[in-house]
Protein backbone atom coordinates (compact mmCIF):
# COMPACT_ATOMS: atom_id res chain seq x y z
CA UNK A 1 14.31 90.90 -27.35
CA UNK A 2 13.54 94.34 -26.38
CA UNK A 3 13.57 96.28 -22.71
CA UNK A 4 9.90 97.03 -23.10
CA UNK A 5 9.30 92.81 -24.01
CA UNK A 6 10.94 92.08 -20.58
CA UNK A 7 9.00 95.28 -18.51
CA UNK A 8 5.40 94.24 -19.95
CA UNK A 9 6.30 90.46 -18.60
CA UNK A 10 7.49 91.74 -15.12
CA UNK A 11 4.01 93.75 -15.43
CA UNK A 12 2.00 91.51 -15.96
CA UNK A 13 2.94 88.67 -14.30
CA UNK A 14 5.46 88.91 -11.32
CA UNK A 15 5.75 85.20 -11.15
CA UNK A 16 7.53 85.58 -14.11
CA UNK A 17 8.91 88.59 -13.27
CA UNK A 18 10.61 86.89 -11.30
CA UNK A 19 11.86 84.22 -13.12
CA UNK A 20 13.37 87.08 -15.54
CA UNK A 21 15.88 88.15 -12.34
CA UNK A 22 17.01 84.67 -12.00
CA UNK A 23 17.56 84.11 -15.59
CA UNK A 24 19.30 87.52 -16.56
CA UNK A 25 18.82 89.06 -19.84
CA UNK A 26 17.48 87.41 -22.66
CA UNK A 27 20.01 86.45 -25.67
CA UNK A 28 17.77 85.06 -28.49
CA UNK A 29 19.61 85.86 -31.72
CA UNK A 30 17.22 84.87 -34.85
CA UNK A 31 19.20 82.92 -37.45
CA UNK A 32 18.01 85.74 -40.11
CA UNK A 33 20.47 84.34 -42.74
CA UNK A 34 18.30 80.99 -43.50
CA UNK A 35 16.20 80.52 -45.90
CA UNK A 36 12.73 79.48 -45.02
CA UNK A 37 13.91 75.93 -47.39
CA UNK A 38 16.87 75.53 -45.23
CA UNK A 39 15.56 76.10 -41.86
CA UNK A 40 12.77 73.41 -42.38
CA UNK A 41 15.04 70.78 -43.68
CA UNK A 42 17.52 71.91 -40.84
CA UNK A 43 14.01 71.01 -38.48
CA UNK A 44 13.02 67.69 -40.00
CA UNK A 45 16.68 66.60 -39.53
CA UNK A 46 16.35 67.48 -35.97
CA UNK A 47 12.92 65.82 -35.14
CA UNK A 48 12.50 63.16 -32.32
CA UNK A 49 16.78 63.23 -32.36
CA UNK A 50 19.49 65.12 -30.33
CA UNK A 51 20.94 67.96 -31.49
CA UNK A 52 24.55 66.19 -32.32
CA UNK A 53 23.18 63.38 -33.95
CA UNK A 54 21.11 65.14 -36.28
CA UNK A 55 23.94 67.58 -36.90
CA UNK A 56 26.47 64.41 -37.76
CA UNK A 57 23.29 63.42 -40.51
CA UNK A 58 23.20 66.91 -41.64
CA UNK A 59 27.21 66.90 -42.23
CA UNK A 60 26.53 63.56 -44.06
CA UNK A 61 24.16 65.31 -46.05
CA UNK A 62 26.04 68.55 -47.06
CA UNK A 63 29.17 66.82 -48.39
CA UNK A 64 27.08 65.73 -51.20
CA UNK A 65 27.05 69.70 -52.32
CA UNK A 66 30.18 70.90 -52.40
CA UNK A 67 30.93 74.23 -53.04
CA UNK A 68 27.61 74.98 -51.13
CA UNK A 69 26.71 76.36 -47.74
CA UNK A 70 23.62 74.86 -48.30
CA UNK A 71 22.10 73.20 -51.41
CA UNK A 72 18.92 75.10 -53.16
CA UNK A 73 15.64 73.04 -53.66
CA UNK A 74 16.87 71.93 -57.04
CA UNK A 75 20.02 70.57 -56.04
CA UNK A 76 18.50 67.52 -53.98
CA UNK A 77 17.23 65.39 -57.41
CA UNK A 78 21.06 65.41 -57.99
CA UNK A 79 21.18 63.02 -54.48
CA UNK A 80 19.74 59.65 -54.75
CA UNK A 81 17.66 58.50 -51.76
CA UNK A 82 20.05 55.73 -50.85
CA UNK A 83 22.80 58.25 -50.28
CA UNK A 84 19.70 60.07 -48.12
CA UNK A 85 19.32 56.85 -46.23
CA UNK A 86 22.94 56.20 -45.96
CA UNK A 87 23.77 59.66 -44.55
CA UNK A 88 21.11 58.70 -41.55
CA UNK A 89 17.97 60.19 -42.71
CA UNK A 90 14.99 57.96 -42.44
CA UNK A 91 12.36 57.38 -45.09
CA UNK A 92 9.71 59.43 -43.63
CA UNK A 93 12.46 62.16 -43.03
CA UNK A 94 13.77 61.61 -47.13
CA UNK A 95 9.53 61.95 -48.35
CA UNK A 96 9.60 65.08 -46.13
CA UNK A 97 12.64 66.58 -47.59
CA UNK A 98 11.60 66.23 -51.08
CA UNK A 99 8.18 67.25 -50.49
CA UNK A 100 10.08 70.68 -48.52
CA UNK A 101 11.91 70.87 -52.01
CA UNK A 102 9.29 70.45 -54.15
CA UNK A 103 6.76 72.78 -52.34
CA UNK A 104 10.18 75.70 -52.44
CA UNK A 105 10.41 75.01 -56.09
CA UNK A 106 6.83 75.66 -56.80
CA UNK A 107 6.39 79.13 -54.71
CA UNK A 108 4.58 76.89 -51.54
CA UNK A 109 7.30 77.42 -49.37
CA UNK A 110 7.90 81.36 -49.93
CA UNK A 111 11.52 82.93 -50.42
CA UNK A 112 12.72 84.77 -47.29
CA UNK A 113 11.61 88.57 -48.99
CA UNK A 114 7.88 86.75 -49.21
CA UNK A 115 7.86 85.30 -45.63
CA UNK A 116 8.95 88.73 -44.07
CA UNK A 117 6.21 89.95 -45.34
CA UNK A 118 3.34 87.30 -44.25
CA UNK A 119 1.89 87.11 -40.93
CA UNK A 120 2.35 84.20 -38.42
CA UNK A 121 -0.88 82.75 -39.13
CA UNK A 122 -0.56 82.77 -43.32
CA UNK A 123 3.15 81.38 -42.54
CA UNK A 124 1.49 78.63 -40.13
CA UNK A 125 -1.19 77.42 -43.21
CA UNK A 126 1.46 77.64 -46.00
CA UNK A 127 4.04 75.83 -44.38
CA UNK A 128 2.07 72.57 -42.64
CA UNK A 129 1.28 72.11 -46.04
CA UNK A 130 4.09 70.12 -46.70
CA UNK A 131 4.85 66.40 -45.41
CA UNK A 132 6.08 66.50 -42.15
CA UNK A 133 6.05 69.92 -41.01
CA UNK A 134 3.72 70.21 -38.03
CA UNK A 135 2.54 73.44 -36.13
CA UNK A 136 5.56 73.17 -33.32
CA UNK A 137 8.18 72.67 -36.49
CA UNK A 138 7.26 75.99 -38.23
CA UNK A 139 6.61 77.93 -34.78
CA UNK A 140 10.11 77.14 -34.04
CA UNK A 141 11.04 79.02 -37.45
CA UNK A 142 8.90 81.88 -36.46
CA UNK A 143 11.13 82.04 -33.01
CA UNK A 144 14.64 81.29 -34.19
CA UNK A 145 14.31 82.29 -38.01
CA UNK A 146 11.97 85.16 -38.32
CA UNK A 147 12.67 86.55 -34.58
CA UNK A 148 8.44 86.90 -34.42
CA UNK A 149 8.15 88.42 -31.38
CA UNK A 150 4.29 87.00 -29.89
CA UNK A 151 4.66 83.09 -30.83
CA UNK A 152 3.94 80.73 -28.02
CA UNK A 153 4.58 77.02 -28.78
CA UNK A 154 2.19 75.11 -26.05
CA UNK A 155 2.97 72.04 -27.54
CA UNK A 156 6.46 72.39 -26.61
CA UNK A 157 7.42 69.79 -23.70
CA UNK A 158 10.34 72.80 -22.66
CA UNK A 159 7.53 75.17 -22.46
CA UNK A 160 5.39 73.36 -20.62
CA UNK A 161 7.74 71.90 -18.04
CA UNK A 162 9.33 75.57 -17.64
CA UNK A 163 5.62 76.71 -16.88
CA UNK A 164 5.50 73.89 -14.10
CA UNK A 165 8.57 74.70 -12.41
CA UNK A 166 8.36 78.09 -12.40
CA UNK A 167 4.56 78.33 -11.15
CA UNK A 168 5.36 75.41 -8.90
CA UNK A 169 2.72 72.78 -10.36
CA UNK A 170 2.60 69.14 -9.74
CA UNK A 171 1.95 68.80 -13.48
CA UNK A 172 2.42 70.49 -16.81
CA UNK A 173 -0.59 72.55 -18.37
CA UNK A 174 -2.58 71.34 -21.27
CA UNK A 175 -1.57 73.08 -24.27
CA UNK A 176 -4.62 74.72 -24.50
CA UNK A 177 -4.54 75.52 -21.14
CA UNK A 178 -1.26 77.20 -21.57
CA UNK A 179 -2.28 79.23 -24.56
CA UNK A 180 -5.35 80.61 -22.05
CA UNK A 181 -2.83 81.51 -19.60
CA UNK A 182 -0.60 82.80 -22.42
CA UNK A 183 -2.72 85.53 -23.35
CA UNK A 184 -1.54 87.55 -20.58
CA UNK A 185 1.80 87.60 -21.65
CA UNK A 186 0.76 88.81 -25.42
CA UNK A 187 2.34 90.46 -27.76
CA UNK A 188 5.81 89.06 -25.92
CA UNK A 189 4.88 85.49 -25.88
CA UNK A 190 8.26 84.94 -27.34
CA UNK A 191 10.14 86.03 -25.00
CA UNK A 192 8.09 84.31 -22.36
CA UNK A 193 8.96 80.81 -23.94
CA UNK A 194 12.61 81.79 -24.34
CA UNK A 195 12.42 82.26 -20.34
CA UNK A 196 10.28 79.38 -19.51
CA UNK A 197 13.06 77.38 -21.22
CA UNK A 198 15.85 78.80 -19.70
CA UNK A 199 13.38 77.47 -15.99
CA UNK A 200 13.34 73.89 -17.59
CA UNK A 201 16.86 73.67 -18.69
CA UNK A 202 18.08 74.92 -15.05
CA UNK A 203 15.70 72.48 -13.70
CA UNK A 204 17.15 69.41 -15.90
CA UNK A 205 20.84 70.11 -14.57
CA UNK A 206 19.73 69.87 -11.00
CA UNK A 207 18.91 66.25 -11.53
């Protein structure tokens, strides 16, 4: 994230200002080289699990595509569902997959040129569209994929548990709460969340 992201933050609000000297600079890298198709199965595979586990079923899952980095929509009706179910994936998870791979097959899901060119809140409609994809799933894309720079995910238990540390609350915010107090930090929300993570993850390893 840019110098001027970080300077309109300390601006704004010294709180987190300060927060942004204890941290150090901010290293977000967007993974630019996914496709839209890839990064949402990568996020279904990764709901309600930890990060290893959900990388061991997503091993599982690409040895059935050799050759591949990463299959293309088509290549999952060549993969039954009980090799799905047998590399971990759940059925929900399996119905979401396909639906992922159906909706990239028939232009729902746009190619990576098409989302580059969309705004947050077209990308936001388009995507929820398919079976489990929720708001927090496709913000996440818009952080990490698209590098968006103004995304704020107040659903985000990190988020909101950064926000209570850091402004020294007895409890976390609402979401909507947070997205009124969020306004301030507009148009670097991003980078705000990326911080306000960094204040829950320190506050995790002092337990």
């Amino acid at each position: 994230m840019t110098p001027e992201a970080l300077e309109h933050l300390r601006r704004c609000d010294p709180v987190l200002g300060a927060l942004i000297e204890r941290v150090g600079p901010c290293t977000l890298v967007p993974e630019g080289g996914r496709t839209p198709f890839e990064s949402l199965v990568r996020a279904v595979a990764h709901q309600q699990l930890h990060g290893k586990a959900a990388e061991t079923i997503l091993g599982r899952f690409l040895a059935h595509f050799p050759g591949r980095r990463f299959p293309k929509p088509e290549d999952l009706a060549t993969v039954p569902d009980t090799a799905l179910r047998a590399a971990g994936f759940s059925g929900s998870k399996i119905a979401a997959i396909r639906d992922i791979a159906a909706k990239s097959i028939d232009g729902t899901v746009p190619t990576s040129r098409r989302i580059a060119r969309m705004s947050d809140a077209e990308i936001v409609e388009r995507l929820t569209a398919c079976r489990g994809v929720g708001r927090w799933t496709v913000e996440m894309l818009l952080i990490f994929k698209l590098g968006r720079p103004d995304v704020l995910p107040v659903d985000d238990f990190g988020v909101r548990e950064g926000y209570r540390v850091t402004f020294r609350k007895r409890e976390q915010p609402k979401p909507r709460e947070l997205a009124e107090i969020g306004e301030r930090w507009a148009p670097c929300r991003t980078t705000a969340a990326w911080y306000l993570w960094r204040a829950a993850d320190a506050a995790k390893a002092k337990v």
